[in-house]
Each structure stands twice: as C-alpha cells, then as structure tokens.
Protein backbone atom coordinates (compact mmCIF):
# COMPACT_ATOMS: atom_id res chain seq x y z
CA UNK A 1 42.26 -40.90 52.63
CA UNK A 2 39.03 -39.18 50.27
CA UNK A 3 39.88 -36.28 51.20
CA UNK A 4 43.95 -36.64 50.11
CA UNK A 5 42.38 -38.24 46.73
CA UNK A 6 39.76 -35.02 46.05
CA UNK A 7 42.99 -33.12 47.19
CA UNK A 8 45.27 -34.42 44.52
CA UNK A 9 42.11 -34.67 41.60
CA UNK A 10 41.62 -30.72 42.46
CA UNK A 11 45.18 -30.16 41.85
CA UNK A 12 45.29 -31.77 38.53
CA UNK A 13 42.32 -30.48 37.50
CA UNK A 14 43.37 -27.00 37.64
CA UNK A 15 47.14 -27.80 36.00
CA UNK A 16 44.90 -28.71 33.66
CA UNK A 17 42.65 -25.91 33.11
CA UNK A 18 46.59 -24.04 33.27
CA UNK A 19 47.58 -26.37 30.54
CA UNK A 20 44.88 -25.71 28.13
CA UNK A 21 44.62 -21.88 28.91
CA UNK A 22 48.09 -21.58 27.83
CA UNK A 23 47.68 -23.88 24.80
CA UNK A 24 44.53 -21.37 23.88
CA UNK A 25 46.50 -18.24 24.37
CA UNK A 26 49.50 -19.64 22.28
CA UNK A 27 47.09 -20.52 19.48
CA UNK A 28 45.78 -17.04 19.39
CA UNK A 29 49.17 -15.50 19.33
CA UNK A 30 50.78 -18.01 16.34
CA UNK A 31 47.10 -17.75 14.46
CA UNK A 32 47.39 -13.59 15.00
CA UNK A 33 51.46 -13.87 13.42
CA UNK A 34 50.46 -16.19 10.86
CA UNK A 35 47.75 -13.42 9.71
CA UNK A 36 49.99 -10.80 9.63
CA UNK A 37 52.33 -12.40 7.98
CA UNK A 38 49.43 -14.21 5.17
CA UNK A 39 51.48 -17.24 4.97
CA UNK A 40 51.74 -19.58 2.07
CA UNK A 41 48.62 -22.30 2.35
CA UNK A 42 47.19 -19.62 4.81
CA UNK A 43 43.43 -18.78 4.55
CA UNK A 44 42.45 -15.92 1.81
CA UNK A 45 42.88 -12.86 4.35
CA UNK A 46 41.56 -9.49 2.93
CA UNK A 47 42.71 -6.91 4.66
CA UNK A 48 44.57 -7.60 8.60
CA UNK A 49 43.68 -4.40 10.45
CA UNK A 50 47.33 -3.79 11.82
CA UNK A 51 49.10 -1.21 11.36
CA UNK A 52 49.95 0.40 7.12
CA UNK A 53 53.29 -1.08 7.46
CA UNK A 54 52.19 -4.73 8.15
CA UNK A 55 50.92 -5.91 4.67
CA UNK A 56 49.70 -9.43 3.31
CA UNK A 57 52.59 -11.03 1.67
CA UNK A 58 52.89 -14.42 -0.03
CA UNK A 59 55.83 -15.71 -2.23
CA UNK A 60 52.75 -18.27 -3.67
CA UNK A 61 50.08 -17.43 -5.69
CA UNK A 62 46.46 -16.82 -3.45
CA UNK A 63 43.84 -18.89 -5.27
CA UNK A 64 40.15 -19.01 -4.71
CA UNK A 65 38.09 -21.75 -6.11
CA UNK A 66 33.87 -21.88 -6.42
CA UNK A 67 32.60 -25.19 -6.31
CA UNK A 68 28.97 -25.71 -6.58
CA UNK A 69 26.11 -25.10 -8.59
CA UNK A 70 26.53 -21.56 -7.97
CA UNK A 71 25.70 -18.98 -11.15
CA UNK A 72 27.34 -15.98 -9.51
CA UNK A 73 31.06 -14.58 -9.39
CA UNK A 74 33.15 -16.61 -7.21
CA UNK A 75 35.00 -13.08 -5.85
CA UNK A 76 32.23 -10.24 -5.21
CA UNK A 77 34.16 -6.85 -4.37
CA UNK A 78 31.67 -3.95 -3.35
CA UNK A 79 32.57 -0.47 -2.41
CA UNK A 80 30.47 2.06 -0.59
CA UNK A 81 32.82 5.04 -0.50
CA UNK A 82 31.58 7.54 -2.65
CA UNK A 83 34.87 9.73 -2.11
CA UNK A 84 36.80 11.10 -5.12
CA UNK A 85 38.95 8.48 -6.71
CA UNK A 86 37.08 5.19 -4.74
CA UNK A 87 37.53 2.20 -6.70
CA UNK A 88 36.34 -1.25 -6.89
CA UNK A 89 39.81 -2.70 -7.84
CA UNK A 90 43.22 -1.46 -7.97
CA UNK A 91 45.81 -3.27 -10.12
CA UNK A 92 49.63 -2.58 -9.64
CA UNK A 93 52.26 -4.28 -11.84
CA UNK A 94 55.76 -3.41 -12.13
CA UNK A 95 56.48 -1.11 -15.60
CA UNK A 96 55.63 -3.29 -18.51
CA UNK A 97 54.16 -5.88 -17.45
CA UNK A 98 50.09 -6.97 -18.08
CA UNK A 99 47.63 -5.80 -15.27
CA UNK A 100 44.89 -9.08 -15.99
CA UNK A 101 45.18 -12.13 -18.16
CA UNK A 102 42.31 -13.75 -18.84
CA UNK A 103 41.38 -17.02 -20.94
CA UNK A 104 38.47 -16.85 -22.71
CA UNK A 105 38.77 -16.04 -26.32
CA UNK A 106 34.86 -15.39 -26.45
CA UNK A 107 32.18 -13.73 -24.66
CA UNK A 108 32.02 -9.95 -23.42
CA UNK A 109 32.83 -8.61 -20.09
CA UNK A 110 29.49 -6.92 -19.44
CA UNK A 111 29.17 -3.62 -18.63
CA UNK A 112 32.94 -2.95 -19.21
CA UNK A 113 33.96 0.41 -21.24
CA UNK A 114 37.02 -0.52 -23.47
CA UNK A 115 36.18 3.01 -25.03
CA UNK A 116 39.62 3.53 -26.66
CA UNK A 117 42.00 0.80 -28.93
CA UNK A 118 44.92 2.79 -30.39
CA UNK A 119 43.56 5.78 -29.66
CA UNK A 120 39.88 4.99 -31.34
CA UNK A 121 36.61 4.68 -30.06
CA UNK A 122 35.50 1.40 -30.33
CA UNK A 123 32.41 2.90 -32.21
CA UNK A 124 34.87 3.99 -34.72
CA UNK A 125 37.15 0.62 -35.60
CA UNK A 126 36.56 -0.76 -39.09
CA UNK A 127 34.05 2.31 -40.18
CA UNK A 128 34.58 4.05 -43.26
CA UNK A 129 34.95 8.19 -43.38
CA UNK A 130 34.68 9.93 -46.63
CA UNK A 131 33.68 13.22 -48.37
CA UNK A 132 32.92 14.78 -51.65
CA UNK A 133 34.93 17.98 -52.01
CA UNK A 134 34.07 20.71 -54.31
CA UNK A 135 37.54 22.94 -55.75
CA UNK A 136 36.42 25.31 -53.77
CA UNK A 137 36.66 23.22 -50.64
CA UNK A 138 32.35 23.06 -50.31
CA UNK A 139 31.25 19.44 -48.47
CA UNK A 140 28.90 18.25 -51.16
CA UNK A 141 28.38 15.55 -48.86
CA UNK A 142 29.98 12.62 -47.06
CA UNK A 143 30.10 10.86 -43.42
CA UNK A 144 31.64 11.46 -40.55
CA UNK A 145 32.92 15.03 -41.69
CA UNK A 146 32.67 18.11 -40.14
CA UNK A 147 31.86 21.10 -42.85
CA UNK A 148 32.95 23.85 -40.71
CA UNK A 149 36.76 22.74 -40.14
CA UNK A 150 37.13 21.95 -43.74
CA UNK A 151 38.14 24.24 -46.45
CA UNK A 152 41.54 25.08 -48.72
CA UNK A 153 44.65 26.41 -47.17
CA UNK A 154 46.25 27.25 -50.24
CA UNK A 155 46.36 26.38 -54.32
CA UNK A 156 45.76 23.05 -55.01
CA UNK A 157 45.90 22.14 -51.07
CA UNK A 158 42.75 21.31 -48.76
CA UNK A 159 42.52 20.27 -44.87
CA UNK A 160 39.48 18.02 -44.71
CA UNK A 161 38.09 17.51 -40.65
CA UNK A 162 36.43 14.66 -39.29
CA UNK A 163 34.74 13.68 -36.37
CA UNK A 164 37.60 11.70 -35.05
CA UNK A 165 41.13 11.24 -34.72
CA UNK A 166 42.58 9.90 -37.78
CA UNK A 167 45.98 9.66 -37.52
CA UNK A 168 46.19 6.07 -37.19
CA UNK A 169 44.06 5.07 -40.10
CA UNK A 170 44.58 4.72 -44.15
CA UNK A 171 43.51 7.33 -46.68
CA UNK A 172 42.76 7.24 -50.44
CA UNK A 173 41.86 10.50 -52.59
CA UNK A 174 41.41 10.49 -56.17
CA UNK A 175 40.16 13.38 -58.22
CA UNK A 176 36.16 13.43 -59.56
CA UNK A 177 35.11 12.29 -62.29
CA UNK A 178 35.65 13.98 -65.31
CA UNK A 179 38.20 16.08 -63.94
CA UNK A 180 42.11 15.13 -65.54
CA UNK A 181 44.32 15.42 -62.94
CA UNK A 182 46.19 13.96 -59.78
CA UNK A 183 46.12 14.00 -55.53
CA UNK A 184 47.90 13.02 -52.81
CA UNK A 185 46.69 12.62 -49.17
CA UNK A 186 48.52 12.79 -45.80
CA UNK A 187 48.24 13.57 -42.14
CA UNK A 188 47.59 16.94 -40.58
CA UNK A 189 50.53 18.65 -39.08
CA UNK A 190 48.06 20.56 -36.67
CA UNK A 191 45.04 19.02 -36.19
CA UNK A 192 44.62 15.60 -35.68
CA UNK A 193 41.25 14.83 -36.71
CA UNK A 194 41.85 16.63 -40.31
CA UNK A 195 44.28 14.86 -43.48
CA UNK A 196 45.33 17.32 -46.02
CA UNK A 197 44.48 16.85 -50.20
CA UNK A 198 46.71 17.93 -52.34
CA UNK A 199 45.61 18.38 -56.33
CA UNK A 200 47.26 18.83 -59.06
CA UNK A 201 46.66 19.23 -63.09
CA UNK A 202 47.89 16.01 -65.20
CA UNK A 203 50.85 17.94 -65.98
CA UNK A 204 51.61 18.18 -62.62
CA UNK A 205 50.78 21.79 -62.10
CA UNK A 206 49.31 22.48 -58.57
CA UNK A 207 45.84 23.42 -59.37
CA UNK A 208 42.25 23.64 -57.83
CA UNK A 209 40.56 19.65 -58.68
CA UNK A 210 37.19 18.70 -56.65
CA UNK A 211 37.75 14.91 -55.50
CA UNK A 212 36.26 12.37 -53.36
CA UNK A 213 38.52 10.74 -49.99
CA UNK A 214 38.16 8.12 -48.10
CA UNK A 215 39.78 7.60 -44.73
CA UNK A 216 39.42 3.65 -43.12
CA UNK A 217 40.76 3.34 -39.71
C-alpha cells in the first residue's frame, strides 16, 4: 500500500517538474518574440542582437521617466568607437520634418556647437562691420575688414571684403564728410564676404567719393 502511494507521489511529482519545464521554456520563447518584436508597453530594449533585418518597432511612443533625487541625465549614451564617422546619436526624420523638440525656452545646452544660424557664426549675429574708405579704395580703418581684398574695380565703384559672409545682412554707405555727393551699396556678385560701393558726384556723375559703410547682420 506505501509503496503504491510513493509510486503515484513520484509520478506526479515529475508531471510536475514536466509541467513547469514547459511553462519555463514557453516563457523564454514568448519573452524572446516579444523582444524582437519591442512591443507596445514592452520594456525600453536598446538594441536585440538578432539578425540587421529584425529591428525594434513600436506604433507607441518609448518613454523613459527618472524619478528620484537624481542630478544626472535620465538617458546616458556613451560611445567608445573611435572609427571615422562614430557618433553618440543618430537622428532620422522623414524630409521636412524637425529632428528634436525640446521645451525649455531658457538655459543652454552645454557644450553644444550651434556654430552656424543662417549661414553666420554665432560670434557674428547682431555685430556691427564697418570701414572708412579712402577714393582711392585705402582702409583708413574699420572692423571686421580685410585690407587686402578691398580696393576699386572701376570709376566710382569699390568691392569692400570682410571677415565673413555677408550676404544675409543690411548695409548702409554714405559719402564722408565734406565730400557732396551720393552711394549706393549692394551684394557681391563673386565673392560673398565683399558688398560693392558705388559713388557718385551730386549731379549724378559716377565719380571717385571716400565714404564710410556699415554692414549689420
């Protein structure tokens, strides 16, 4: 009679063990598809290790939120290739559409180089460029522009070079003082650092004036 009992215990014990081994192995095969596939309400999976033609995909946005009193960024990326073209983040957005959105509307990214705004250095938004010209074209002095790359192409017509490109800012000329007479200003065919001053006698008579110009970008 015991030994038909410990006969029958012995055979559901290892149904059991059957049971569960098959629930385990089923977990680890719907857990693995699940990653693969990066379902919606799925943890925050970087990277699966399959093959290049399995890929994350969600139809949900992934969120990550820090709670805490931590003081550090709640995503930290680092990258350790030093190969040509290794990156830290890569952004890619169908044509026309923003790459980041942020909300602050103060504060400074730090260490981030937004070198360039319509094609300016950020050094160079909201400064002034000018010059003193002589009729002969001579820099008698100014800021921001470059001696060497200015002088008079023709009559009454001078290119005037500066350290920057200018084409997207505003320029005033007027002749010096003392001197009767009138200018106009506009952008460089060729070159675009330079503007070209035109002069001209009050009578309208191109002529050979010294003035002063002032480019603000």
């Amino acid at each position: 009679m015991v030994k038909s009992v410990f006969s029958k215990v012995a055979w559901v014990g290892r149904a059991t063990v059957f049971v569960v081994g098959l629930a385990v192995i089923l977990a680890m095969v719907v857990g693995l598809a699940s990653t693969a596939l990066a379902a919606n309400g799925a943890n925050f999976i970087i990277g699966n290790g399959l093959a290049d033609t399995a890929k994350n995909i969600a139809t949900l946005p992934t969120k990550l939120t820090m709670q805490g009193t931590n003081s550090g960024p709640a995503l930290q990326l680092t990258q350790q290739s030093t190969n040509t073209g290794a990156s830290g983040v890569g952004v890619t957005v169908p044509s026309g559409k923003a790459p980041i959105k942020v909300n602050a509307t103060a504060g400074k990214a730090t260490n981030l180089n937004a070198d360039k705004l319509d094609g300016l250095d950020s050094a160079d938004i909201g400064r002034q460029r000018w010059a003193v010209i002589r009729a002969d074209s001579t820099v008698v002095r100014g800021s921001g522009v470059v001696s060497a790359n200015t002088f008079k192409l023709t009559t009454g017509l001078y290119q005037v070079d500066f350290d920057t490109n200018v084409q997207n800012c505003a320029y005033v000329a007027t002749t010096s003082s003392g001197f009767a007479g009138q200018t106009g200003v506009r952008e460089s065919s060729g070159r675009p650092t330079a503007i070209e001053v035109f002069t001209t006698s009050s009578a309208g008579t191109t002529a050979d004036l010294p003035f002063h110009v002032i480019v603000t970008c």
